[in-house]
PDB file of N, CA and C in Angstrom:
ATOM      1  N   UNK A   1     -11.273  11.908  -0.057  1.00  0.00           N
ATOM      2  CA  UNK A   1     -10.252  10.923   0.258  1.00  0.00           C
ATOM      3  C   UNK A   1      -9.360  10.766  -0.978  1.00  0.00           C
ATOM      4  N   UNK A   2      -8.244  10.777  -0.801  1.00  0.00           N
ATOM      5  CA  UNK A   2      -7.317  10.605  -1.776  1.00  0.00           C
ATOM      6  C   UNK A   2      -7.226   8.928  -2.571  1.00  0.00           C
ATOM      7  N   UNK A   3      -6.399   9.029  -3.737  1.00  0.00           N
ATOM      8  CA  UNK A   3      -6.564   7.653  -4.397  1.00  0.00           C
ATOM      9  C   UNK A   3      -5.536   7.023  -3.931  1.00  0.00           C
ATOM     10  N   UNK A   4      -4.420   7.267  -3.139  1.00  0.00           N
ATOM     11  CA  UNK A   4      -3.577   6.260  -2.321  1.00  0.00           C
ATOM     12  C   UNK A   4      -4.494   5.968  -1.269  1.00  0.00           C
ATOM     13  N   UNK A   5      -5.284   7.004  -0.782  1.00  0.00           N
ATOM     14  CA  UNK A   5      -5.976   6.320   0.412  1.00  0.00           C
ATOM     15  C   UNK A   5      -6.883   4.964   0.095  1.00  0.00           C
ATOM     16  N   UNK A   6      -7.700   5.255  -0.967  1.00  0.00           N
ATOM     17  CA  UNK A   6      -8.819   4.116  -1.360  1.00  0.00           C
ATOM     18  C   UNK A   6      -7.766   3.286  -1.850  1.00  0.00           C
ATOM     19  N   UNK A   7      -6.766   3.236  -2.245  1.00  0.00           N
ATOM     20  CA  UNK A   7      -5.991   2.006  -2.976  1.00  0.00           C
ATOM     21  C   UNK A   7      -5.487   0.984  -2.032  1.00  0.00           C
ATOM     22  N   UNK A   8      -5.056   1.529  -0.689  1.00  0.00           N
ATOM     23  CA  UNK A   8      -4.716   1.039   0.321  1.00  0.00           C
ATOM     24  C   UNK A   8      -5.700   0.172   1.534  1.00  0.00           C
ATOM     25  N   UNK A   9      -6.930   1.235   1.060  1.00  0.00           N
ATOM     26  CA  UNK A   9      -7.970   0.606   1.696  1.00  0.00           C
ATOM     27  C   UNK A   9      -8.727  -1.255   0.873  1.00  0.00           C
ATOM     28  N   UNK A  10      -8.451  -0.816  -0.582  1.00  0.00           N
ATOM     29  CA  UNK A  10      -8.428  -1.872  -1.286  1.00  0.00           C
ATOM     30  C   UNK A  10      -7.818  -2.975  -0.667  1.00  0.00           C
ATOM     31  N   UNK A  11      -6.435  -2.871  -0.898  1.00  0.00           N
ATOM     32  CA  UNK A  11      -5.447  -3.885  -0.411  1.00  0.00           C
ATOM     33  C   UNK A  11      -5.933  -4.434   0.541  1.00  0.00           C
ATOM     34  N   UNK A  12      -6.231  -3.338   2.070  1.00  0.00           N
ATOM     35  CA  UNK A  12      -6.660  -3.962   3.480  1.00  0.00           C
ATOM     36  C   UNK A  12      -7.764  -5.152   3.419  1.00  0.00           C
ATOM     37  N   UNK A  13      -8.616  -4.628   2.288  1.00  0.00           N
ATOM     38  CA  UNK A  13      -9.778  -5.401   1.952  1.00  0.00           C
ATOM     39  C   UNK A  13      -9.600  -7.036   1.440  1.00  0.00           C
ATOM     40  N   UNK A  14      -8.689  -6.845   0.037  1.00  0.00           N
ATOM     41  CA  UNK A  14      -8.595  -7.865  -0.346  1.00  0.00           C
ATOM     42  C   UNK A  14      -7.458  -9.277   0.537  1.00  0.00           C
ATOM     43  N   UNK A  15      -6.852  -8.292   1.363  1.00  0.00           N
ATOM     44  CA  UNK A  15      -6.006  -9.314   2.175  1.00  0.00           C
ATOM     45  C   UNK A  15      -6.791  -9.221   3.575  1.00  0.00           C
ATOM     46  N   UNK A  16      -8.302  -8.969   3.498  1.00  0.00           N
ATOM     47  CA  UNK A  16      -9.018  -9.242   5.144  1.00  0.00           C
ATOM     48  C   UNK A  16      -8.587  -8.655   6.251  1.00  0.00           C
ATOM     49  N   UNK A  17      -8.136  -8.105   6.089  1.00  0.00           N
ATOM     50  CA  UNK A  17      -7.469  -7.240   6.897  1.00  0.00           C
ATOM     51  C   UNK A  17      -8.224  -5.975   7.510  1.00  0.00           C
ATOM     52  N   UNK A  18      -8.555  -5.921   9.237  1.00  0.00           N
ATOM     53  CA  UNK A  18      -9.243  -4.851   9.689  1.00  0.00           C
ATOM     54  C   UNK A  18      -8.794  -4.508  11.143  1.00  0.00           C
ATOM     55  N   UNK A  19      -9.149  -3.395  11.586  1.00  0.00           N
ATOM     56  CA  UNK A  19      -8.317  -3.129  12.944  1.00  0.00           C
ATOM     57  C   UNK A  19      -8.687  -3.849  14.072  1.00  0.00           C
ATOM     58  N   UNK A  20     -10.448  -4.194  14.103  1.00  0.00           N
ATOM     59  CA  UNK A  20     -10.402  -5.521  15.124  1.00  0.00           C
ATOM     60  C   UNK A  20     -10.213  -6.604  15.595  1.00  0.00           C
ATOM     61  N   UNK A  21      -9.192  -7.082  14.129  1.00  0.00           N
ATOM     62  CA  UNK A  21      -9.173  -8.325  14.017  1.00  0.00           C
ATOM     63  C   UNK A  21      -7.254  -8.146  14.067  1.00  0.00           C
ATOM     64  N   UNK A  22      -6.818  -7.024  14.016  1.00  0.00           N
ATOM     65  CA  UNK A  22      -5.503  -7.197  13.755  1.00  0.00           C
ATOM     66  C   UNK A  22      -4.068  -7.972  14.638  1.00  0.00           C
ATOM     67  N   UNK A  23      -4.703  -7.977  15.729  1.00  0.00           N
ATOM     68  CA  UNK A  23      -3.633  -9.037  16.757  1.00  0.00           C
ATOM     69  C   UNK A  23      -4.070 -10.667  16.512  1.00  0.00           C
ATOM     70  N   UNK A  24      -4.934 -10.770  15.714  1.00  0.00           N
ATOM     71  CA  UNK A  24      -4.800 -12.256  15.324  1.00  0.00           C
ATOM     72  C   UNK A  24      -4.579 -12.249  13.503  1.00  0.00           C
ATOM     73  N   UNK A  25      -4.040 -11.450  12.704  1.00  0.00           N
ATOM     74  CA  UNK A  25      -3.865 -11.537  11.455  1.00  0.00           C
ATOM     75  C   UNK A  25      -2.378 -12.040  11.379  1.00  0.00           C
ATOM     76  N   UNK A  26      -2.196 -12.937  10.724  1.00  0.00           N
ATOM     77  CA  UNK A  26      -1.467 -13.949  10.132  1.00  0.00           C
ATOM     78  C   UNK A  26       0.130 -12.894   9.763  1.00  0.00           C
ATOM     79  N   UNK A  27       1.194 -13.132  10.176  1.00  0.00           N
ATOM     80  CA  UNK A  27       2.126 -12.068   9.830  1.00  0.00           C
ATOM     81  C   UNK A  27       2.471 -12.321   8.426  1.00  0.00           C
ATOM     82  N   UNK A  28       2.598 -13.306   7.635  1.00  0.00           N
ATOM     83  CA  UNK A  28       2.895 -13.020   6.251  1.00  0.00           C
ATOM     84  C   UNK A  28       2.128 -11.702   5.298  1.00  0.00           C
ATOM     85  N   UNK A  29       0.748 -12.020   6.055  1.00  0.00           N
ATOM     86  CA  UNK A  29      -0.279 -10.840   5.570  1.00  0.00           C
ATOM     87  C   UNK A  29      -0.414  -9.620   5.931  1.00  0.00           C
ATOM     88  N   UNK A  30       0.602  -9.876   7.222  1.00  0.00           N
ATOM     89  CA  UNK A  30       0.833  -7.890   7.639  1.00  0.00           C
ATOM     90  C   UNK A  30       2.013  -7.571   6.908  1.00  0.00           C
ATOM     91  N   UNK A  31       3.212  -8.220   6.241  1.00  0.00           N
ATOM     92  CA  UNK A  31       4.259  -8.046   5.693  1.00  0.00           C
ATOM     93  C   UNK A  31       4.021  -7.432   4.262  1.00  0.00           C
ATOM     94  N   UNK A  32       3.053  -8.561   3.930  1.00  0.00           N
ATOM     95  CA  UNK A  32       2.426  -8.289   2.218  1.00  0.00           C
ATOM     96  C   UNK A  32       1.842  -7.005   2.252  1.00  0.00           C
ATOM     97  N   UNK A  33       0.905  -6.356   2.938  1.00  0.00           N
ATOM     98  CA  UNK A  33       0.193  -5.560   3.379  1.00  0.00           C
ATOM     99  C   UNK A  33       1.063  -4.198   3.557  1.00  0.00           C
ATOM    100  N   UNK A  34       1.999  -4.129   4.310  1.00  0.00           N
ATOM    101  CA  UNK A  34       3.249  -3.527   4.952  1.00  0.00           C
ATOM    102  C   UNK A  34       4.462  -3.696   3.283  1.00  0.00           C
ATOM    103  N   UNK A  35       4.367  -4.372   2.738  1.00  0.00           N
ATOM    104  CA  UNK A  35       5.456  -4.474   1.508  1.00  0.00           C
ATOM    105  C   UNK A  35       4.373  -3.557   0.444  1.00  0.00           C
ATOM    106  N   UNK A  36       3.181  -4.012   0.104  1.00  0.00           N
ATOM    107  CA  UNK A  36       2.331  -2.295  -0.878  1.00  0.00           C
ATOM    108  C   UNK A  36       2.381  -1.303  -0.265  1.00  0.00           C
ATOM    109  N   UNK A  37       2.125  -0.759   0.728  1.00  0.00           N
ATOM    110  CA  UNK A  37       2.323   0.254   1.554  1.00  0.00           C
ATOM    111  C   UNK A  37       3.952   1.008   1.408  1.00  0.00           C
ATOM    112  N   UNK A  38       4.667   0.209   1.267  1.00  0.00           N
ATOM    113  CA  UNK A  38       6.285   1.290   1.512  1.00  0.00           C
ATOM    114  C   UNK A  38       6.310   1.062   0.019  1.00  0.00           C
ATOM    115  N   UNK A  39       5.848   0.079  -0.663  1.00  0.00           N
ATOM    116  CA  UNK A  39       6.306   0.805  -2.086  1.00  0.00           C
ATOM    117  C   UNK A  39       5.489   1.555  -3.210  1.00  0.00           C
ATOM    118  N   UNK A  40       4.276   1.771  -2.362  1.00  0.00           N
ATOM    119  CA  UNK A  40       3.261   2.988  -3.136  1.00  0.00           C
ATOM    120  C   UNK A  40       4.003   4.329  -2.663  1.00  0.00           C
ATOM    121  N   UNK A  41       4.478   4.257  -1.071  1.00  0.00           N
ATOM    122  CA  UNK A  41       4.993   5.684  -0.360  1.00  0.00           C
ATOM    123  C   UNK A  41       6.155   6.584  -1.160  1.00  0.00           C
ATOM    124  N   UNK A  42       7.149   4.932  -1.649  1.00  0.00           N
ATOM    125  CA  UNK A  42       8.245   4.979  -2.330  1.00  0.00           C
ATOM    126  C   UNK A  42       7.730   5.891  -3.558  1.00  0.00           C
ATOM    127  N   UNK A  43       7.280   5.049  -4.578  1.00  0.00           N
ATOM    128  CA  UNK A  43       6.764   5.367  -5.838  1.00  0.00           C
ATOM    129  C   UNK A  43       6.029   6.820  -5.986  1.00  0.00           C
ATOM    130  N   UNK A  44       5.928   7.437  -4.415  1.00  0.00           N
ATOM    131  CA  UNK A  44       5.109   8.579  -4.499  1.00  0.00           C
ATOM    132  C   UNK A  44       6.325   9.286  -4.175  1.00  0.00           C
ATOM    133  N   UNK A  45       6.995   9.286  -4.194  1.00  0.00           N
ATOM    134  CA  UNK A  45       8.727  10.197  -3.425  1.00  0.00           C
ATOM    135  C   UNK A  45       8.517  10.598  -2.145  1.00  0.00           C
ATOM    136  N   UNK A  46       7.487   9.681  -1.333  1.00  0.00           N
ATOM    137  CA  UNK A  46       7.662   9.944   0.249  1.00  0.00           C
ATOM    138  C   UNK A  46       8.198   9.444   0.875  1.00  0.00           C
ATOM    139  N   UNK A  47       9.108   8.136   0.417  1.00  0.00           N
ATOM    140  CA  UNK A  47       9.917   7.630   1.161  1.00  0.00           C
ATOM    141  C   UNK A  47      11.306   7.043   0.388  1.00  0.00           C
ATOM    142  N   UNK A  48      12.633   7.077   0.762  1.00  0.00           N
ATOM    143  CA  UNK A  48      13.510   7.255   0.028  1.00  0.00           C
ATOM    144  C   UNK A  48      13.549   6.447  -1.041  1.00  0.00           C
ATOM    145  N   UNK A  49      14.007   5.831  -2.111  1.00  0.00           N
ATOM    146  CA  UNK A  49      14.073   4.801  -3.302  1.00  0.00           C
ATOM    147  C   UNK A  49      15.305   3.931  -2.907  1.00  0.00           C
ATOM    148  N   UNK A  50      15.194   3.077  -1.993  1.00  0.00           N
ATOM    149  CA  UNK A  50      16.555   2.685  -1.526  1.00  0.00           C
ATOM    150  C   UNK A  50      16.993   1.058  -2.542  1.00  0.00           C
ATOM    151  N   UNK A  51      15.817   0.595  -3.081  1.00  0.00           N
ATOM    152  CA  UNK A  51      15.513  -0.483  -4.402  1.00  0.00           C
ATOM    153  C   UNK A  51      15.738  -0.337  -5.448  1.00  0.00           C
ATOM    154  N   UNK A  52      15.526   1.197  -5.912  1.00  0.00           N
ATOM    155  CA  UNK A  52      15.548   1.324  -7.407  1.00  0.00           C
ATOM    156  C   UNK A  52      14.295   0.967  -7.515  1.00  0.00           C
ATOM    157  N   UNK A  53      12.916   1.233  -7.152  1.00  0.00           N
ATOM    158  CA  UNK A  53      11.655   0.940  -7.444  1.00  0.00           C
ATOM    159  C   UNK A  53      11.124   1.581  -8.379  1.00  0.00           C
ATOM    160  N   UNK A  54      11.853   2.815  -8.366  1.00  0.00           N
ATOM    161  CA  UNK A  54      11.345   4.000  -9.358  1.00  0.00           C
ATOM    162  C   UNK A  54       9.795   4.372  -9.300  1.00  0.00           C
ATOM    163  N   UNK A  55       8.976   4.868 -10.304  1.00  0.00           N
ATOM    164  CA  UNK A  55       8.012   6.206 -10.005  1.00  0.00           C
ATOM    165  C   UNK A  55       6.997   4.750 -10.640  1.00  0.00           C
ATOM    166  N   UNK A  56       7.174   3.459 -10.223  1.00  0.00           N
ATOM    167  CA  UNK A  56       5.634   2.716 -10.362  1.00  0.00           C
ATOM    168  C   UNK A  56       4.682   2.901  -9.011  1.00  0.00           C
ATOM    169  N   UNK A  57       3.694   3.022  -9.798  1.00  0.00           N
ATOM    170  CA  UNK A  57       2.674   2.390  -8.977  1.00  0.00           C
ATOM    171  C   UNK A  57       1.182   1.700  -9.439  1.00  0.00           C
ATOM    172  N   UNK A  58       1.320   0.878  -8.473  1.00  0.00           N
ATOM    173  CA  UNK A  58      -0.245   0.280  -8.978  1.00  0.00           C
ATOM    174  C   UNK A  58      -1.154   0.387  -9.546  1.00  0.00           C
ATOM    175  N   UNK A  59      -1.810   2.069  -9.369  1.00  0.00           N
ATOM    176  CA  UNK A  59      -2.840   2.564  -9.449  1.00  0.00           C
ATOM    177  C   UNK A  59      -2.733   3.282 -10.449  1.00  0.00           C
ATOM    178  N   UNK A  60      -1.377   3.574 -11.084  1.00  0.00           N
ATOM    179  CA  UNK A  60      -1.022   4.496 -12.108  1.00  0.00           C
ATOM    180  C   UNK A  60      -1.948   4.993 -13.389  1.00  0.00           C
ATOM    181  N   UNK A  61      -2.477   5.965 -13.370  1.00  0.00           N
ATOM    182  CA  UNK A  61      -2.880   5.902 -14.964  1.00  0.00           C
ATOM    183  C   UNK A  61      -4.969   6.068 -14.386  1.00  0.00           C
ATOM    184  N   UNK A  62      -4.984   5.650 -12.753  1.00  0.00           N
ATOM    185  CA  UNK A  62      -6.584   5.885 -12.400  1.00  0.00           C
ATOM    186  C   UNK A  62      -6.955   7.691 -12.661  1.00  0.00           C
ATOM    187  N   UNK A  63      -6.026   7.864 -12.656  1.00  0.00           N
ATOM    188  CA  UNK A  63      -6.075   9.578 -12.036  1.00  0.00           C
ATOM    189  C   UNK A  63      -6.321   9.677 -10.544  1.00  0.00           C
ATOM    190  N   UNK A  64      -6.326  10.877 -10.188  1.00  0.00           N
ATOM    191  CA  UNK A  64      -6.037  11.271  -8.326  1.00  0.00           C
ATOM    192  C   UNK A  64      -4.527  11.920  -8.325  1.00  0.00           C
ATOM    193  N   UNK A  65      -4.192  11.046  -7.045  1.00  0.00           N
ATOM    194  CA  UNK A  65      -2.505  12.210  -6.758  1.00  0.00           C
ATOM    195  C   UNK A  65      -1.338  11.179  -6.989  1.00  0.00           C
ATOM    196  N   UNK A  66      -1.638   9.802  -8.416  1.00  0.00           N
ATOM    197  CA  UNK A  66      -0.429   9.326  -7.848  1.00  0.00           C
ATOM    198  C   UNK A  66       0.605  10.137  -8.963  1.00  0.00           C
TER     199      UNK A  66
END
């Protein structure tokens, strides 16, 4: 498994977040959730830089593929 994958899985974790529970999760917390997600994708050049977010990411510096 890749280290965006476990990083993401992190996130899901720390914001409670799981697929059986997901039609009753709170939308600020799918946004927050949904806001690390496009800007790890970003920061990885998979999705365009339309912010100026540039090449951060979270996880930077763990080693893996970021």
């Amino acid at each position: 498994m890749s280290e965006t994958l476990r990083y993401f899985a992190e996130q899901a974790r720390t914001l409670q977040l799981d697929l059986s529970q997901l039609q009753n999760a709170h939308p600020e917390t799918l946004r927050t959730f949904a806001a690390q997600v496009l800007q790890e994708l970003t920061a990885l050049g998979l999705l365009e830089d339309t912010h100026g977010i540039g090449c951060y990411t979270e996880y930077s510096g763990r080693g893996g593929d970021a």
